[in-house]
PDB file of N, CA and C in Angstrom:
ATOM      1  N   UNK A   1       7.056 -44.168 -55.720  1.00  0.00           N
ATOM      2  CA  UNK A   1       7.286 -43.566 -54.423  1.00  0.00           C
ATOM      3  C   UNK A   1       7.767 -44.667 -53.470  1.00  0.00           C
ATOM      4  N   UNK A   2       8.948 -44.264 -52.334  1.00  0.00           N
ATOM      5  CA  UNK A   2       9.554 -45.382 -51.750  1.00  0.00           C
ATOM      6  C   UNK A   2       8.710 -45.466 -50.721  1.00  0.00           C
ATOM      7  N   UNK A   3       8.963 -46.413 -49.813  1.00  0.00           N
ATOM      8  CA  UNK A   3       7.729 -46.762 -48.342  1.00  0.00           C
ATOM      9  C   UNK A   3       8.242 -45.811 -47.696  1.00  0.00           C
ATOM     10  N   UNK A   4       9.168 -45.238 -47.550  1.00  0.00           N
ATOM     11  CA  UNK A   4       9.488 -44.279 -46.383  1.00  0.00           C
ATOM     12  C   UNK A   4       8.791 -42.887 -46.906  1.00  0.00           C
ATOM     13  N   UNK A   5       8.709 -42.153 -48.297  1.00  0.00           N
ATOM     14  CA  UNK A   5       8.214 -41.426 -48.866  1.00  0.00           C
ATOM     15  C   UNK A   5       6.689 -41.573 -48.922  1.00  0.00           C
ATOM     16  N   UNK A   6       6.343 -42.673 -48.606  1.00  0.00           N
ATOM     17  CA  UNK A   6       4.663 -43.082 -48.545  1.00  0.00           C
ATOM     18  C   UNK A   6       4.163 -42.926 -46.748  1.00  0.00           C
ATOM     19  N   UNK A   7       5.638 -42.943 -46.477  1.00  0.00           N
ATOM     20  CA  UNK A   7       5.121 -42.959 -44.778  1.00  0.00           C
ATOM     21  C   UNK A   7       5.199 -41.438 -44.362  1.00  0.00           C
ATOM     22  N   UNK A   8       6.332 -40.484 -44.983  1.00  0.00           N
ATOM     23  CA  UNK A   8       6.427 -39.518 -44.493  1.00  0.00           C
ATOM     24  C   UNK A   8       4.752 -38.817 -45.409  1.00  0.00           C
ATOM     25  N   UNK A   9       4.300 -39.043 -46.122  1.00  0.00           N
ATOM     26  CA  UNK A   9       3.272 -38.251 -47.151  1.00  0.00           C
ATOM     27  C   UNK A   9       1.858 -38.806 -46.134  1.00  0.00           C
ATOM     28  N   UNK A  10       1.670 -39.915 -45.422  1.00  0.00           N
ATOM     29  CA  UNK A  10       0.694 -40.051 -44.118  1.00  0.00           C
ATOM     30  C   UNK A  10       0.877 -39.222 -43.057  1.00  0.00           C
ATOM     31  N   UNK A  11       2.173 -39.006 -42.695  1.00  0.00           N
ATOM     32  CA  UNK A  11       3.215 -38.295 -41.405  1.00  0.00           C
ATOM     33  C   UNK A  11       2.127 -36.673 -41.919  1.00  0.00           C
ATOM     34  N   UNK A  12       2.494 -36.648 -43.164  1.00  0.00           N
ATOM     35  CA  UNK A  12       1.762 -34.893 -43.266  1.00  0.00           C
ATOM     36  C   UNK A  12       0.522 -34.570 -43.580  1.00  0.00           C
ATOM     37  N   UNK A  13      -0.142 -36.097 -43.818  1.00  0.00           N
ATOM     38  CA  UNK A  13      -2.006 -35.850 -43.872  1.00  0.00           C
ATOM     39  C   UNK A  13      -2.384 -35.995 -42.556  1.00  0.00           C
ATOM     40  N   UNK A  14      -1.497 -36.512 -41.544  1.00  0.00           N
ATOM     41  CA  UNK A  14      -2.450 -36.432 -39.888  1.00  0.00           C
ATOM     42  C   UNK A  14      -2.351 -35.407 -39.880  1.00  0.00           C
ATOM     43  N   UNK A  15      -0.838 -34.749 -40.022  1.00  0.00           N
ATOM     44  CA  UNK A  15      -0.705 -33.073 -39.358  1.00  0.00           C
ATOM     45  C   UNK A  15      -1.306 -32.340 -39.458  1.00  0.00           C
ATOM     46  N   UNK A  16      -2.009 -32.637 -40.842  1.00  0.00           N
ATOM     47  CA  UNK A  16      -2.988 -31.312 -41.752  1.00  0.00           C
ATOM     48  C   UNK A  16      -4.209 -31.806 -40.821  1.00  0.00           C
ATOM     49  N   UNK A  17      -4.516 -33.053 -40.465  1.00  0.00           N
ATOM     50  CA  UNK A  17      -5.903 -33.033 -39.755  1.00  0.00           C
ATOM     51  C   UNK A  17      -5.866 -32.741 -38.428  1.00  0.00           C
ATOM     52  N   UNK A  18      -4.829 -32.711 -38.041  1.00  0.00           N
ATOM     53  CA  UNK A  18      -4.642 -32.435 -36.670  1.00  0.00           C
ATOM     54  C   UNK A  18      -4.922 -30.740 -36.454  1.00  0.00           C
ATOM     55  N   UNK A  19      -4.265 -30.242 -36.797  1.00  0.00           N
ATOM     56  CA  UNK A  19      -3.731 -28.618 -37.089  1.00  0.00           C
ATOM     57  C   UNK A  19      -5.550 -28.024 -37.601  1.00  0.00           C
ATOM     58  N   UNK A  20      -5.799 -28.782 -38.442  1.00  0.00           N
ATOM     59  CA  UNK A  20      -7.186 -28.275 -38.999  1.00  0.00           C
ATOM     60  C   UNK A  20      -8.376 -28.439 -37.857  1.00  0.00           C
ATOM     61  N   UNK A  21      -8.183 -29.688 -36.883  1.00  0.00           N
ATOM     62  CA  UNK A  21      -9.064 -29.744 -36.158  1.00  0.00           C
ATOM     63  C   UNK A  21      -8.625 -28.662 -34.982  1.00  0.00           C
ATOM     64  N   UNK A  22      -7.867 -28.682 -34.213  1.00  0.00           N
ATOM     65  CA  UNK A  22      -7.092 -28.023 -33.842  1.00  0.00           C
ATOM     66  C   UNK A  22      -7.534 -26.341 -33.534  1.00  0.00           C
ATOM     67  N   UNK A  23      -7.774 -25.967 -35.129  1.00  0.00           N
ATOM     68  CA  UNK A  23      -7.607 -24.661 -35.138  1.00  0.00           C
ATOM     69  C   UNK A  23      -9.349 -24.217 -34.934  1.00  0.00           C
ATOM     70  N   UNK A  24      -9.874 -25.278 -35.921  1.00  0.00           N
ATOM     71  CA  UNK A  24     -11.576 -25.096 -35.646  1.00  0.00           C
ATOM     72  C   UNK A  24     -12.246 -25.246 -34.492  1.00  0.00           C
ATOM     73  N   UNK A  25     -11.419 -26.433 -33.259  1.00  0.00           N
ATOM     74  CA  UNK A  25     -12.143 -26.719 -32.201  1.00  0.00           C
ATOM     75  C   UNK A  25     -11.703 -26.094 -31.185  1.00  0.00           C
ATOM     76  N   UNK A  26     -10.278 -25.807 -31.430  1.00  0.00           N
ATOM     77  CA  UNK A  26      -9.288 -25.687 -29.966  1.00  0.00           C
ATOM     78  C   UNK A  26      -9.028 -27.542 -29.270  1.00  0.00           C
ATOM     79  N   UNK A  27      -8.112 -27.280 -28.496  1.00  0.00           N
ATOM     80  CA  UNK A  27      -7.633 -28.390 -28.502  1.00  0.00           C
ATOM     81  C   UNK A  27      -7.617 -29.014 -26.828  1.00  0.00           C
ATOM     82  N   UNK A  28      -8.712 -29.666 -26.025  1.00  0.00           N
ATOM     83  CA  UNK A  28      -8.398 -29.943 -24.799  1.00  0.00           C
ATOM     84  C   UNK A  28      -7.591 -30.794 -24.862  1.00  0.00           C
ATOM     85  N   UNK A  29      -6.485 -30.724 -23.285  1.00  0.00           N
ATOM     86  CA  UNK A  29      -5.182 -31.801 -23.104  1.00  0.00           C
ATOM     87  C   UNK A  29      -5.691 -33.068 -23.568  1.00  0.00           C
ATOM     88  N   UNK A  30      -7.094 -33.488 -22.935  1.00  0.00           N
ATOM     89  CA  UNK A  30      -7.876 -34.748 -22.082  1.00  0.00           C
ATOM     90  C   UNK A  30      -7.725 -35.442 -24.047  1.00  0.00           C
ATOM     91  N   UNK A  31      -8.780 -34.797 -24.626  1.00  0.00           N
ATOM     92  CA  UNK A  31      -8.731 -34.972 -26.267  1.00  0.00           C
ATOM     93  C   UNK A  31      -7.006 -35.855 -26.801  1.00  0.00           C
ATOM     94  N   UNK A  32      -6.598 -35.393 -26.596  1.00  0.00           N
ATOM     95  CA  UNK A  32      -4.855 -35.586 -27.041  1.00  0.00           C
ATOM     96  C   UNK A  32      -3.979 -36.402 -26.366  1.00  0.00           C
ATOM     97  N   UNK A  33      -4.250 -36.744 -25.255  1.00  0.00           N
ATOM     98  CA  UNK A  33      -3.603 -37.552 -24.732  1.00  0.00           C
ATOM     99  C   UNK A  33      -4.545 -39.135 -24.611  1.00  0.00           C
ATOM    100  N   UNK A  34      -5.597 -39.203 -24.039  1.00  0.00           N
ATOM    101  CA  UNK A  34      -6.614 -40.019 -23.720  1.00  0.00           C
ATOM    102  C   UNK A  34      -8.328 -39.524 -24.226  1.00  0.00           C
ATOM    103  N   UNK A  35      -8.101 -39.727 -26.121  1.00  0.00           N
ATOM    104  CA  UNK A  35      -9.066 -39.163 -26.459  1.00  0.00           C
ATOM    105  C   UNK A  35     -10.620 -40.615 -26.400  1.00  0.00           C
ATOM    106  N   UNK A  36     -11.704 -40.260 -26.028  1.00  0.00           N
ATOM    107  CA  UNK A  36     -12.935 -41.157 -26.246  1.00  0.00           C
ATOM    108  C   UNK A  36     -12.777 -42.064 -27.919  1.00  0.00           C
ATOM    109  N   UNK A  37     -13.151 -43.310 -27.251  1.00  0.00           N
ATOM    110  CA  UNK A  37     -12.867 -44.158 -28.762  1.00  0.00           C
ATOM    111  C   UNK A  37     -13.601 -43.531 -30.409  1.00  0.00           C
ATOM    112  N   UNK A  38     -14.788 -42.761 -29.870  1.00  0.00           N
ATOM    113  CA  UNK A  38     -15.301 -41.749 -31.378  1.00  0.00           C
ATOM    114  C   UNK A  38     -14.595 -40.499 -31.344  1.00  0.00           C
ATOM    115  N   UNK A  39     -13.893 -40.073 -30.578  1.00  0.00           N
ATOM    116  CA  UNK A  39     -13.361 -38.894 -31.096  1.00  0.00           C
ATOM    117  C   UNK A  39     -12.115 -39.061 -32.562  1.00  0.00           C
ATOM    118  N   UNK A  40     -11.959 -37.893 -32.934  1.00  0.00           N
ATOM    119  CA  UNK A  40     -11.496 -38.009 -34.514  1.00  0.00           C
ATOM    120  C   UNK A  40     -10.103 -37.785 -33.861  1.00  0.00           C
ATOM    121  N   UNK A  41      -9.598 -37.698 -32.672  1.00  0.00           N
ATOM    122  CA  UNK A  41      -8.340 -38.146 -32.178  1.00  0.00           C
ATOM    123  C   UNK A  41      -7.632 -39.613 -32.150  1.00  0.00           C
ATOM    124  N   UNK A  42      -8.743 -40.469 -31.952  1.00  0.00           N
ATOM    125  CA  UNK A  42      -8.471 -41.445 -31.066  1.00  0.00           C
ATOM    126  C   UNK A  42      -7.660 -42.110 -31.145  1.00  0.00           C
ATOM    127  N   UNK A  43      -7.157 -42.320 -32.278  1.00  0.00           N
ATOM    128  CA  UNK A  43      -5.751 -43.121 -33.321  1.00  0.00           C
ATOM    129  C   UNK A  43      -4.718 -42.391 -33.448  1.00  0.00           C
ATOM    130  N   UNK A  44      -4.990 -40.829 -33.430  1.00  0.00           N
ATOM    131  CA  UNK A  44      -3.911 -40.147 -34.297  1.00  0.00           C
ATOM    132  C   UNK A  44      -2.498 -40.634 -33.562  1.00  0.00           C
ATOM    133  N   UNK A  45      -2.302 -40.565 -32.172  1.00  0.00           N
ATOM    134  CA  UNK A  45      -0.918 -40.565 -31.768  1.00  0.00           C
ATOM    135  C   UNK A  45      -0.275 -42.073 -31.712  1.00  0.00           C
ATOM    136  N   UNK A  46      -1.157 -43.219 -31.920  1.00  0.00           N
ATOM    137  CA  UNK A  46      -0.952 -44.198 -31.867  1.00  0.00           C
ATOM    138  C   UNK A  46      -0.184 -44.638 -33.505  1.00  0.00           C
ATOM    139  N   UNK A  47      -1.081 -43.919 -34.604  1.00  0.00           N
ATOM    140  CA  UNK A  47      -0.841 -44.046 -35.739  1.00  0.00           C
ATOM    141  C   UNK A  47       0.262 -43.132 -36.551  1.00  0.00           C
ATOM    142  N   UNK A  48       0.257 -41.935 -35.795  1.00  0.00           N
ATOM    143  CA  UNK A  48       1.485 -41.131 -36.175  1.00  0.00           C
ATOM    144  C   UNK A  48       2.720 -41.858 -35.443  1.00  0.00           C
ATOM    145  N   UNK A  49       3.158 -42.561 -34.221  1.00  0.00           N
ATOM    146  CA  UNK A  49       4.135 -42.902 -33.682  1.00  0.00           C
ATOM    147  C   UNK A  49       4.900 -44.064 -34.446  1.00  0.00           C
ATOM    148  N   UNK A  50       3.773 -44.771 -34.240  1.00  0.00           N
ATOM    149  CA  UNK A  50       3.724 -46.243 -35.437  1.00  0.00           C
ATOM    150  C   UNK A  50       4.706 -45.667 -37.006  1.00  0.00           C
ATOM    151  N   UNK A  51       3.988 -44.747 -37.511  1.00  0.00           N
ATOM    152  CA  UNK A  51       4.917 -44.116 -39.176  1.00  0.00           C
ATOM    153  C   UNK A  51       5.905 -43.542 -38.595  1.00  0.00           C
ATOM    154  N   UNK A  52       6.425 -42.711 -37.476  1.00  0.00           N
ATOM    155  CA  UNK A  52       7.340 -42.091 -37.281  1.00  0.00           C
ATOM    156  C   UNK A  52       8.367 -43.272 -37.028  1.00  0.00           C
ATOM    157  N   UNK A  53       8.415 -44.572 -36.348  1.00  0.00           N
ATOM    158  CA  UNK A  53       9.166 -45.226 -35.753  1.00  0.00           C
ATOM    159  C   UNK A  53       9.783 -45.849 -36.696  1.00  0.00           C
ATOM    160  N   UNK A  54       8.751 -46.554 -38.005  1.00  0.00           N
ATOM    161  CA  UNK A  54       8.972 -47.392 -39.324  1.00  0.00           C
ATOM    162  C   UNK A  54      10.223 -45.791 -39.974  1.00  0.00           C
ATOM    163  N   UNK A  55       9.662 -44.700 -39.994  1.00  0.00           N
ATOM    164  CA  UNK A  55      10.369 -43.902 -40.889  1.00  0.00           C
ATOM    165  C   UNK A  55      11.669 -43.799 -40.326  1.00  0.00           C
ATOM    166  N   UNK A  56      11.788 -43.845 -39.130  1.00  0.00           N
ATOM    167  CA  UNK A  56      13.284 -43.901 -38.241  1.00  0.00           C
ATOM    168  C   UNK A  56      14.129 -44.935 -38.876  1.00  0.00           C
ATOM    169  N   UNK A  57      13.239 -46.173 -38.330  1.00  0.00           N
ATOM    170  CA  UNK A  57      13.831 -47.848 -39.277  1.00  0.00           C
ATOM    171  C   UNK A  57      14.505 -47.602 -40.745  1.00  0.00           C
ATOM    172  N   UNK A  58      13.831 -47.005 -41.497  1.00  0.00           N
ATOM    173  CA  UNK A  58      14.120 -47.098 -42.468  1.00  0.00           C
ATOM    174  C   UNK A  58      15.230 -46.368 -42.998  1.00  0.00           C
ATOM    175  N   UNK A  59      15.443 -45.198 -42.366  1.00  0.00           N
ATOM    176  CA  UNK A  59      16.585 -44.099 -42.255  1.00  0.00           C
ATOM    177  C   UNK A  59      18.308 -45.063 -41.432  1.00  0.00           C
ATOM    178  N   UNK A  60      17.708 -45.548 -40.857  1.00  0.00           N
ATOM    179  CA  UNK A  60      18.877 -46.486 -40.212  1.00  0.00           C
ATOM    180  C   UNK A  60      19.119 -47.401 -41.172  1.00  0.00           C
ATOM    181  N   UNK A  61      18.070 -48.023 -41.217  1.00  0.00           N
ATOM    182  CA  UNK A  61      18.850 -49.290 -42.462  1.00  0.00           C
ATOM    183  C   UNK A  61      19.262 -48.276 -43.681  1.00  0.00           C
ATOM    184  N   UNK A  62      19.025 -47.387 -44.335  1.00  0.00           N
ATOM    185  CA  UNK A  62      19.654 -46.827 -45.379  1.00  0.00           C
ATOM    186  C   UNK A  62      20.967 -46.288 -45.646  1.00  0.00           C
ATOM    187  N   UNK A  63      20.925 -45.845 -44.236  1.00  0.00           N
ATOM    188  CA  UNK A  63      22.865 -45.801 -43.560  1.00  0.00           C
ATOM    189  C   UNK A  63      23.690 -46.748 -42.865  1.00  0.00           C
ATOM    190  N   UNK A  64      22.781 -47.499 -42.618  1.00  0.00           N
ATOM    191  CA  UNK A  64      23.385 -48.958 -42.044  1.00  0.00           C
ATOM    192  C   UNK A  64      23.994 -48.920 -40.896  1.00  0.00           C
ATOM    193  N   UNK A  65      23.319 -48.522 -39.747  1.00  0.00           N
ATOM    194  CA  UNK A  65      23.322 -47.837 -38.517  1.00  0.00           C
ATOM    195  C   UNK A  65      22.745 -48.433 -37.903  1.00  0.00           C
ATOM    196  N   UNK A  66      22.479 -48.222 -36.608  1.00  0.00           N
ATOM    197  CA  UNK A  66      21.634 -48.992 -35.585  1.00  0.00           C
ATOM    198  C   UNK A  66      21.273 -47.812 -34.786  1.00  0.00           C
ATOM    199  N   UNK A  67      19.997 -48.013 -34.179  1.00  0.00           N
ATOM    200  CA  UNK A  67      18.951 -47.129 -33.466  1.00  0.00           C
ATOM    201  C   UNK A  67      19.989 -47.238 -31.856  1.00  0.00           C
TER     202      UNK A  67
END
């Protein structure tokens, strides 16, 4: 599996935890934007942005493009 295929396959285990928490808790703004350091938020957007940005990178260098 390539790193970009390893990044997009993280990209769809937050979603599933997101969506799952989501649906069980409901979702306050406060949670999602500026969640408490124990909440099971607290990383997600920091850590999904982080794989989304590398997966961008990597799509550019594969076409040999620039962002």
């Amino acid at each position: 599996m390539t790193e970009k295929n390893k990044l997009i396959q993280r990209m769809l285990e937050l979603q599933h935890l997101f969506i799952e928490y989501e649906q069980k808790n409901g979702l306050d703004p406060k949670d999602y934007f500026v969640p408490p350091s124990y909440h099971l938020l607290a990383d997600y957007r920091k850590e999904y942005d982080e794989l989304a940005t590398r997966v961008i990178d990597l799509a550019h260098e594969e076409q040999n493009s620039k962002r």
